[in-house]
Protein backbone atom coordinates (compact mmCIF):
# COMPACT_ATOMS: atom_id res chain seq x y z
CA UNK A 1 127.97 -5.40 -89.45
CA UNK A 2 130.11 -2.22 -89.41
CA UNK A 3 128.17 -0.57 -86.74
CA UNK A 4 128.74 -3.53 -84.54
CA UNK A 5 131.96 -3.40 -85.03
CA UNK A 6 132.35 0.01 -84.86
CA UNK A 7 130.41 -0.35 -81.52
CA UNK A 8 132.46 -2.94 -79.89
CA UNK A 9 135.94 -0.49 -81.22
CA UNK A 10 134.21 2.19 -79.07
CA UNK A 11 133.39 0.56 -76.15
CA UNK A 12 137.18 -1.39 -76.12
CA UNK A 13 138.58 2.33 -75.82
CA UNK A 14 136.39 3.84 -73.49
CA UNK A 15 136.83 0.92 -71.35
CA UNK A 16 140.70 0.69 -71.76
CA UNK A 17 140.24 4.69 -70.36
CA UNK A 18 138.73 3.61 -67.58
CA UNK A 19 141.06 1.10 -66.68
CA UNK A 20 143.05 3.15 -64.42
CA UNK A 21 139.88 4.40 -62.44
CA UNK A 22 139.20 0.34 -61.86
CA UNK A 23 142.36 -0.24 -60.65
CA UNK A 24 142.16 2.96 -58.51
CA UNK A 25 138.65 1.17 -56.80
CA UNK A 26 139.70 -2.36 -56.61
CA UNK A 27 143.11 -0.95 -54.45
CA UNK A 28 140.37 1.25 -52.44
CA UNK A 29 138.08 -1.86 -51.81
CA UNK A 30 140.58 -4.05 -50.75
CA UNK A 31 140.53 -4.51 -46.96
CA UNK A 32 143.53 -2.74 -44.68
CA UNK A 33 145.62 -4.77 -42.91
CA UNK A 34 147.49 -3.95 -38.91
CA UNK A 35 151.59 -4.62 -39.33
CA UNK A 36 153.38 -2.27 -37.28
CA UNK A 37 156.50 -1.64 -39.03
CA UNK A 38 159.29 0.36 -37.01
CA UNK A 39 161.28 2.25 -39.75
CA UNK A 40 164.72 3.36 -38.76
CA UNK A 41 166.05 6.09 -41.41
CA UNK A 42 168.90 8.52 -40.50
CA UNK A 43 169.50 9.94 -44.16
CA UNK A 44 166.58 11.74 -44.94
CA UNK A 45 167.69 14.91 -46.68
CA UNK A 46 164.27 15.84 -48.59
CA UNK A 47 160.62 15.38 -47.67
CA UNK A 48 159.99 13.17 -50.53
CA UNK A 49 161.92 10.56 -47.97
CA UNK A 50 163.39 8.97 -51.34
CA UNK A 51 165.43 6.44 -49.01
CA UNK A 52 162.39 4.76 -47.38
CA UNK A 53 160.31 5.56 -49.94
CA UNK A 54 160.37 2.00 -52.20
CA UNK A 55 159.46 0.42 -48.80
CA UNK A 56 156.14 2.99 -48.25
CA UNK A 57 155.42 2.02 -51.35
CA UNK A 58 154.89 -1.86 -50.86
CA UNK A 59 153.08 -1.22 -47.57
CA UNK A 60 150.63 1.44 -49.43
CA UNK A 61 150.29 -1.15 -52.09
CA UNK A 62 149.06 -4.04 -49.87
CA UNK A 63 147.04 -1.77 -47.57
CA UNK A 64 149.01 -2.26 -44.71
CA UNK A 65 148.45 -0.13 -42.12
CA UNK A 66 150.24 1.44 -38.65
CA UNK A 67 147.41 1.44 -36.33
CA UNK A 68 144.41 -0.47 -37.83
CA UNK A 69 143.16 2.57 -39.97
CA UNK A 70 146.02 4.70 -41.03
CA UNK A 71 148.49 4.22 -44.17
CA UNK A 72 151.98 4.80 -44.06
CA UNK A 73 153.26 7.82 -44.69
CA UNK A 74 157.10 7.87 -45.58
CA UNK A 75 157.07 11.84 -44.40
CA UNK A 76 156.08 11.04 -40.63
CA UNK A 77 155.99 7.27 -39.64
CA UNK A 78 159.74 6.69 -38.93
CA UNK A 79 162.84 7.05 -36.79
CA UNK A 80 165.77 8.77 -37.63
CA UNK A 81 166.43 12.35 -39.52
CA UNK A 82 163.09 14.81 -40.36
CA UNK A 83 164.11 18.02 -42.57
CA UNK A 84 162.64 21.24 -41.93
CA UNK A 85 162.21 24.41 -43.78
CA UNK A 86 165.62 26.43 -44.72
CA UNK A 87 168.31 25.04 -42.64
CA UNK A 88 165.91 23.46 -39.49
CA UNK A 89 165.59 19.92 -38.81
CA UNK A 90 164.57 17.90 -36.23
CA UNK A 91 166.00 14.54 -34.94
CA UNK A 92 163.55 11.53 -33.28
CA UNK A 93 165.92 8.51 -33.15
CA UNK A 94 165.93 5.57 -31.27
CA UNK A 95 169.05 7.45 -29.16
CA UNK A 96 166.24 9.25 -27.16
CA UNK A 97 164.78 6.40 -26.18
CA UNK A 98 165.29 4.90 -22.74
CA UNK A 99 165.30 1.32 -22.02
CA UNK A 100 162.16 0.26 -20.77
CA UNK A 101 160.90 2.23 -24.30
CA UNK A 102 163.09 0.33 -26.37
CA UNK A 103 161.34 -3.20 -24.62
CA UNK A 104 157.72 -1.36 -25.20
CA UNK A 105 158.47 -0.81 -28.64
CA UNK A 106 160.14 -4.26 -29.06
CA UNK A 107 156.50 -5.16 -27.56
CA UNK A 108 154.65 -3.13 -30.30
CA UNK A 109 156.09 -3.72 -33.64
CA UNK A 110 156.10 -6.35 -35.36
CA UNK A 111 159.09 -6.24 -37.29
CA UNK A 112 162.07 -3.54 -37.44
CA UNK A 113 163.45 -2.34 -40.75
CA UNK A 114 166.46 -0.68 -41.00
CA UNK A 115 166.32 1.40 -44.43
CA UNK A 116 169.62 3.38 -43.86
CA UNK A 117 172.24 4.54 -41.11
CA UNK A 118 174.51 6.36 -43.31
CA UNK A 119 173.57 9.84 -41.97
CA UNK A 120 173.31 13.49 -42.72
CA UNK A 121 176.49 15.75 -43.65
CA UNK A 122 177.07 19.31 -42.95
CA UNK A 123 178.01 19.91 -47.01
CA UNK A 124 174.60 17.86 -48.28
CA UNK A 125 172.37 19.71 -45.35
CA UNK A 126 173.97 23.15 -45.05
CA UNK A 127 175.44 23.46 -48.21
CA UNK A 128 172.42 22.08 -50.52
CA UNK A 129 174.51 20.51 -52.67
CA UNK A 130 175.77 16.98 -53.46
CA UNK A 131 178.22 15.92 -50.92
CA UNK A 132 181.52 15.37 -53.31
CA UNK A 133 183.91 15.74 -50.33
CA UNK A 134 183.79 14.66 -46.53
CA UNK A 135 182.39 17.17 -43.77
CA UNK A 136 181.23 16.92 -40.36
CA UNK A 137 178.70 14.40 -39.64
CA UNK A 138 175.04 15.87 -38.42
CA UNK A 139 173.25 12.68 -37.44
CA UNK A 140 174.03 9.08 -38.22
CA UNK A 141 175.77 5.78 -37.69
CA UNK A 142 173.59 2.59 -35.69
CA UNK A 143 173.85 3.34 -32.01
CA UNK A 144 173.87 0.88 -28.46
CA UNK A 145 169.88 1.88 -28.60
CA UNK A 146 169.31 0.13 -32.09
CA UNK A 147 171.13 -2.73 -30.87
CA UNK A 148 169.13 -3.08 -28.20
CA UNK A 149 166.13 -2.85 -30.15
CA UNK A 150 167.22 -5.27 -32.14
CA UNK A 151 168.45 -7.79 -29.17
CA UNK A 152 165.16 -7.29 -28.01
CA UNK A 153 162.70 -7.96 -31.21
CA UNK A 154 164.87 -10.95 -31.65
CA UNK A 155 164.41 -12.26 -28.25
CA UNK A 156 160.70 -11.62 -29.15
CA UNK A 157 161.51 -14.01 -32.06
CA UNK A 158 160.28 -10.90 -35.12
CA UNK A 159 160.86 -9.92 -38.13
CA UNK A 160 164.20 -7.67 -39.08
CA UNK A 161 166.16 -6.43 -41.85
CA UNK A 162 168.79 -4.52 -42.37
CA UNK A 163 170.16 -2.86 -45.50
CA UNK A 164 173.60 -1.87 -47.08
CA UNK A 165 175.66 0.54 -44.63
CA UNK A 166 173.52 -0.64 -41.61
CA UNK A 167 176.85 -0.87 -40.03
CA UNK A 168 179.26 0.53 -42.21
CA UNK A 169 180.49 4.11 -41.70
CA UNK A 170 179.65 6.13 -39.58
CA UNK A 171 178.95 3.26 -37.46
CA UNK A 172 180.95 2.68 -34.30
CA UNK A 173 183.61 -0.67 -34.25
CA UNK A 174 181.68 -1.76 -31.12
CA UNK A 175 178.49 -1.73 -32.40
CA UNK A 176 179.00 -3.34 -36.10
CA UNK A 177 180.38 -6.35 -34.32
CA UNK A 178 177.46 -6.51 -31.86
CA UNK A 179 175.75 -6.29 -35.16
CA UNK A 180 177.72 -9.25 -36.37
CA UNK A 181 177.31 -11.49 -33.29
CA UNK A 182 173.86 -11.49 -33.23
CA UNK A 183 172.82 -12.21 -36.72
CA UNK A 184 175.92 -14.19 -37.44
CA UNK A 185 177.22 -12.11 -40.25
CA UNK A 186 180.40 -10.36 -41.35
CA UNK A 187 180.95 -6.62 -42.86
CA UNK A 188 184.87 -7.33 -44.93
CA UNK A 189 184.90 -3.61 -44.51
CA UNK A 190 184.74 -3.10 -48.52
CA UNK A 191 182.18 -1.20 -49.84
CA UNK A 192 181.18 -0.41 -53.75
CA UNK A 193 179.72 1.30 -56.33
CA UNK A 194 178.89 1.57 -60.38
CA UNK A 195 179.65 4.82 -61.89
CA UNK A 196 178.30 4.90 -65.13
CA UNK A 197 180.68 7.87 -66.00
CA UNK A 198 184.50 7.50 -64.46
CA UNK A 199 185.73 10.82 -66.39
CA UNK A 200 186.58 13.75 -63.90
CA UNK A 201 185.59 16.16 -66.49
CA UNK A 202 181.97 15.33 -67.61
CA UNK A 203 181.14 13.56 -64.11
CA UNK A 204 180.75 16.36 -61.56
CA UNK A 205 179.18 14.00 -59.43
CA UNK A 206 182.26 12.34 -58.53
CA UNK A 207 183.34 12.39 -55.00
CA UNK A 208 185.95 14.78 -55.18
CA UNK A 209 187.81 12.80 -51.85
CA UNK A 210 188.02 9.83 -54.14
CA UNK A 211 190.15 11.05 -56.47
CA UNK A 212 192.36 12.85 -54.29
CA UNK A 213 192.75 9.69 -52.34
CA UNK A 214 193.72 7.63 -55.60
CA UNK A 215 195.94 9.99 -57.25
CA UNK A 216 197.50 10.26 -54.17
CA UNK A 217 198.01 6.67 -54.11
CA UNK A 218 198.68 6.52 -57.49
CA UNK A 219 201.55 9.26 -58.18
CA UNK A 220 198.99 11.85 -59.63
CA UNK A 221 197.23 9.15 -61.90
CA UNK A 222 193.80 8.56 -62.99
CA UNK A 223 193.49 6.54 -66.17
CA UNK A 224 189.51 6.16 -66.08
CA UNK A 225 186.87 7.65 -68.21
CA UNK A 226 184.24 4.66 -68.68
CA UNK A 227 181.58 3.27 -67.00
CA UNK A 228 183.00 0.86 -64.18
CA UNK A 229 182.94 -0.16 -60.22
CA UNK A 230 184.67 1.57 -57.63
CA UNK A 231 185.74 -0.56 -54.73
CA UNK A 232 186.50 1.90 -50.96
CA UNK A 233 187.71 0.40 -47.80
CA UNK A 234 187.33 1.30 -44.37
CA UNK A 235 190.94 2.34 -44.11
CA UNK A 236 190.49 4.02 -47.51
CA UNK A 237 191.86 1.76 -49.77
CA UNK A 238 190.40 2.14 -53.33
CA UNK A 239 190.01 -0.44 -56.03
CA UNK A 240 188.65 1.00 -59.57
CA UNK A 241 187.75 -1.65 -62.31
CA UNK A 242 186.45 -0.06 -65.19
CA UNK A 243 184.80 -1.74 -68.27
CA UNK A 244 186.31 -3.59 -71.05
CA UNK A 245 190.22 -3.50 -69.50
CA UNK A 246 188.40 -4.48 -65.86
CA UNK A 247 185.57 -6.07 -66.62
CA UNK A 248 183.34 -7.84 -69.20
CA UNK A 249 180.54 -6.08 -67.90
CA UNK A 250 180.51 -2.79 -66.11
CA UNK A 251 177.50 -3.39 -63.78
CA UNK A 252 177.43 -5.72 -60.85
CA UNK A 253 174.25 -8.50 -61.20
CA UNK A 254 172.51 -9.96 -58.48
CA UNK A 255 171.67 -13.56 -58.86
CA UNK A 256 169.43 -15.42 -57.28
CA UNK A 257 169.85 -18.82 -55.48
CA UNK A 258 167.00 -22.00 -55.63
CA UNK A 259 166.00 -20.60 -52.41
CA UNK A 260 165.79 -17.38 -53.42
CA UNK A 261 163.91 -18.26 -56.74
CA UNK A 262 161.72 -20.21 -54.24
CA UNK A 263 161.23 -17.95 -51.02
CA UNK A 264 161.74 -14.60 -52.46
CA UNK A 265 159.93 -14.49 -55.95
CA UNK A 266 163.65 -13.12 -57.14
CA UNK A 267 164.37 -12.92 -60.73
CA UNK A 268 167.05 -15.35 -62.05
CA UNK A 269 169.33 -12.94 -62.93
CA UNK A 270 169.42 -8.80 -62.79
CA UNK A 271 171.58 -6.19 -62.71
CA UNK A 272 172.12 -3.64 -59.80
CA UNK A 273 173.27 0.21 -60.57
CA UNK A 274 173.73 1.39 -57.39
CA UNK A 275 175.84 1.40 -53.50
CA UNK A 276 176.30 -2.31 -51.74
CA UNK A 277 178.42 -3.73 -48.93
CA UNK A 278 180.74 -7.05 -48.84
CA UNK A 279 179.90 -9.00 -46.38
CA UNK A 280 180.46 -12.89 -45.62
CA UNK A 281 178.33 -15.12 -43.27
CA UNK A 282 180.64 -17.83 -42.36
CA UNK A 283 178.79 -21.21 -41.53
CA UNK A 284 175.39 -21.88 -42.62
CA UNK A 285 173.03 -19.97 -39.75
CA UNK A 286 171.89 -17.83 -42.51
CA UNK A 287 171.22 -19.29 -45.90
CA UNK A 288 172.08 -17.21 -48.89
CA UNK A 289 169.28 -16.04 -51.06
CA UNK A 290 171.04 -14.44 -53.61
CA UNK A 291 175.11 -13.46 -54.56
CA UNK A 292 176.54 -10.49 -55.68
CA UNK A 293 178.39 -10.85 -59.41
CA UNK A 294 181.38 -8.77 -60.65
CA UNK A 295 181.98 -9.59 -64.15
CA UNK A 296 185.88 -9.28 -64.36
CA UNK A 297 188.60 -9.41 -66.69
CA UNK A 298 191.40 -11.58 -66.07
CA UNK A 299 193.38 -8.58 -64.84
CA UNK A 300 190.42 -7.08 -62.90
CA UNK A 301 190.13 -10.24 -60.75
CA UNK A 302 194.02 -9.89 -60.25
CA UNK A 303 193.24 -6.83 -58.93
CA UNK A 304 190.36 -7.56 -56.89
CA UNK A 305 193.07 -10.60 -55.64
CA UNK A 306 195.63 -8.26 -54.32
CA UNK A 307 192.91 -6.62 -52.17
CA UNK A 308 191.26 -9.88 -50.95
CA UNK A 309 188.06 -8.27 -52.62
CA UNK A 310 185.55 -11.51 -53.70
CA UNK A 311 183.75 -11.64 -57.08
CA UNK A 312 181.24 -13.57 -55.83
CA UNK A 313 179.74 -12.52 -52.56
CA UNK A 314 176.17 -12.68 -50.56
CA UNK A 315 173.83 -10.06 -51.93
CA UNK A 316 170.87 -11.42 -49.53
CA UNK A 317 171.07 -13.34 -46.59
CA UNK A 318 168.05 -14.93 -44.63
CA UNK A 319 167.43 -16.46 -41.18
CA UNK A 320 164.07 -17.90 -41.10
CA UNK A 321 164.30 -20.21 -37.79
CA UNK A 322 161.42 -20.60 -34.67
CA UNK A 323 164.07 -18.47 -33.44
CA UNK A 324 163.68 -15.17 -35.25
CA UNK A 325 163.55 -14.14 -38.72
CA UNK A 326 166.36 -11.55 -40.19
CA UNK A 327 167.32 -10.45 -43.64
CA UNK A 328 170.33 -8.30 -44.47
CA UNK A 329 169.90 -6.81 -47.79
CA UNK A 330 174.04 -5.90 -49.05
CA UNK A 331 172.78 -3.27 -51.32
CA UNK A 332 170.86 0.36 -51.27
CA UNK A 333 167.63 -1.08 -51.91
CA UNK A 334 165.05 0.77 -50.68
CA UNK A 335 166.56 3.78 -52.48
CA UNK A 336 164.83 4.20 -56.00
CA UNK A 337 163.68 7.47 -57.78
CA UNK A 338 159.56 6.34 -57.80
CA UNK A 339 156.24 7.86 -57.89
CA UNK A 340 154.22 6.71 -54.45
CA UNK A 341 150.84 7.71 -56.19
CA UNK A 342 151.74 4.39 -58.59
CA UNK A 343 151.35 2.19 -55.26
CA UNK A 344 146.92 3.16 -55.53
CA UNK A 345 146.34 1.21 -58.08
CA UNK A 346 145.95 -2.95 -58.15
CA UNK A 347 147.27 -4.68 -60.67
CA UNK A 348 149.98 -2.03 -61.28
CA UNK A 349 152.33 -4.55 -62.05
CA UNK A 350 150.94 -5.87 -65.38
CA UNK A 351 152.09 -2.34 -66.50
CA UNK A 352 155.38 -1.70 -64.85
CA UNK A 353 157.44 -1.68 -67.96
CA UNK A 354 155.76 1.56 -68.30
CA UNK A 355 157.67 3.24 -65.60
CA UNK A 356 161.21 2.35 -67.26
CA UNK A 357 162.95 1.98 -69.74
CA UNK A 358 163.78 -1.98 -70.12
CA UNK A 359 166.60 -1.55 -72.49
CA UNK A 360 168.27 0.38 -69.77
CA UNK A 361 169.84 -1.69 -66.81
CA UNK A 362 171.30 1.14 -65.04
CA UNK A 363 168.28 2.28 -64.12
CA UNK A 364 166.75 1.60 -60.26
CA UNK A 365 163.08 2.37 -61.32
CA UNK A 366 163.35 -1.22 -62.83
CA UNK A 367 165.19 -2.40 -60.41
CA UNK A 368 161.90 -1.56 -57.67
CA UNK A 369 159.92 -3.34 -60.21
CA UNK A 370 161.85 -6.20 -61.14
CA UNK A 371 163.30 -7.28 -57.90
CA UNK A 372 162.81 -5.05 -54.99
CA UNK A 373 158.90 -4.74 -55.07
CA UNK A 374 158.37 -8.83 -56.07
CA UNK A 375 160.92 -9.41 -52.80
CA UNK A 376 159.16 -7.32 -50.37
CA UNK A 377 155.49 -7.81 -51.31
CA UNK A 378 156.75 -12.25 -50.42
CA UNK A 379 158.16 -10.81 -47.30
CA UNK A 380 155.81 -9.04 -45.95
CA UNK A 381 152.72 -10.80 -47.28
CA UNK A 382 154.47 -14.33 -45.83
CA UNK A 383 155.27 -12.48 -42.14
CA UNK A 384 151.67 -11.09 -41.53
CA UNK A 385 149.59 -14.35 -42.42
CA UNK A 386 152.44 -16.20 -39.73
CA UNK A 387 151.35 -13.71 -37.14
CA UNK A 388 148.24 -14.16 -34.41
CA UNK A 389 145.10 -12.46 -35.80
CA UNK A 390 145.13 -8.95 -34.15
């Protein structure tokens, strides 16, 4: 009776150690999939491509492919900003496309993702270093030739989305609102933050421009040295709430609506560390699948009142007419700190609380697992089996 057991003990462990190498196959047997995805990224600093890189990840993951045969690969298969060695990088943006490219591409893809427009910085690129204070701007902003693209591909009655600072800075006036008017949304011109670490001394990762700009606002002052949100508008108004005298809880949460809960396989309720946008959709052309939460003291909201900044405000919105389909995602999204080799294996879900710590909600590892990876596998997966068998 012992050696059975002792048997069955043994072969339990040597087949838990081969778990991994089953996972590996079943990913490798499962048949590729055609969705032509046009990636638009123009803040690229490394080769790791850590700002489209949650989005490789899902298309990796459910074998979706560029061509018929080939995977994604978040080094090569976009449009926007592509480092080089030492100081050398190259540029292959939708500006260099002409017209009747724009319509063939339109033509092509099947849906258009914009990841991030925010750009490249002399500092960041030149410099190699966190950019803590404003410099010249390399390569960024959405230009007329996105629009068109996008005009186009929803003529064509596709698939886009669009994530925080889209159309924020650098972005031209003229070309946010052309933005706006065709997906029916508003940027208030607010955009935020959490810091978990407000104190100038241990944070060096501070912007250095926003605390010159609030002490200069603020006779000299800067009473913060918690963890908190830091509000920055377009005209450079600044709005700090920090926790406990601001708010009840220092990090922003994302919840969910029914249709969200429904559509989008989004958790209730979860909390997001990282850079969104404020934005408003004003009628009901584009339903909202989830809101934006900032926990705030009864003098934080006071605050938040005198700048006309909501507590409450869209986190997702979704059109999903005969007309076209369009999601803007208000937050950085795509932008978390994971391992693409984790995307080979099926079933790598069941073990996700592996890759983070759970106890942790500042972290946007769990954040890919939790929300952004369960959102983007629906979308995707729901698109492709709508489209014509290629």
């Amino acid at each position: 009776m012992k050696m059975r057991r002792s048997k069955k003990i043994l072969i339990f462990f040597a087949a838990l150690l081969l778990l991994p190498v089953w996972m590996w196959l079943a990913w490798l047997l499962t048949p590729k999939r055609h969705l032509v995805v046009a990636i638009v990224d123009k803040t690229v600093l490394t080769p790791n491509a850590q700002e489209h890189i949650s989005l490789d990840w899902v298309l990796k993951h459910e074998k979706f492919t560029r061509n018929g045969t080939d995977l994604y690969q978040p080094q090569h298969d976009y449009f926007g900003f592509f480092p080089g060695k030492d100081d050398h990088f190259k540029v292959k943006g939708l500006e260099q496309f002409s017209a009747e490219k724009l319509k063939t591409l339109s033509e092509d893809a099947d849906l258009v993702y914009f990841t991030d427009t925010y750009g490249i910085y002399a500092n960041e690129w030149y410099m190699k270093r966190a950019q803590t204070e404003r410099s010249q701007l390399l390569y960024g902003g959405m230009t007329e030739q996105d629009i068109c693209l996008l005009a186009d591909m929803q003529a064509r009655h596709k698939l886009m989305i669009a994530e925080f600072n889209s159309i924020g800075s650098p972005t031209p006036t003229p070309v946010r609102r052309r933005f706006e008017e065709l997906f029916g949304m508003h940027w208030s011109g607010w955009t935020g933050r959490y810091f978990a670490d407000l104190d100038t001394v241990t944070n060096k990762e501070l912007p250095r421009w926003l605390i010159r700009d609030y002490e200069a606002r603020h006779a000299g002052a800067w009473p913060f040295s918690k963890q908190g949100i830091v509000f920055v508008s377009s005209d450079d108004r600044i709005v700090i709430l920090q926790d406990s005298s601001g708010l009840t809880d220092p990090l922003p949460s994302i919840e969910a609506s029914p249709s969200g809960l429904k559509t989008l396989d989004l958790p209730s309720t979860i909390h997001y560390p990282f850079w969104f946008d404020i934005i408003d959709s004003p009628g009901s052309r584009n339903p909202v699948n989830a809101y934006f939460v900032i926990h705030a003291t009864a003098a934080g909201k006071a605050e938040l009142d005198k700048s006309g900044i909501p507590e409450r405000f869209p986190a997702i919105l979704g059109h999903s007419g005969p007309d076209y389909r369009f999601y803007y995602l208000s937050g950085d999204f795509c932008d978390n700190p994971i391992e693409l080799e984790t995307s080979y294996f099926n079933g790598i879900g069941l073990f996700q609380r592996l890759f983070y710590d759970g106890a942790d909600p500042a972290q946007r590892t769990g954040f890919f697992w939790c929300f952004y990876r369960p959102m983007m596998t629906r979308i995707l997966n729901d698109y492709y089996r709508s489209l014509p068998k290629k």
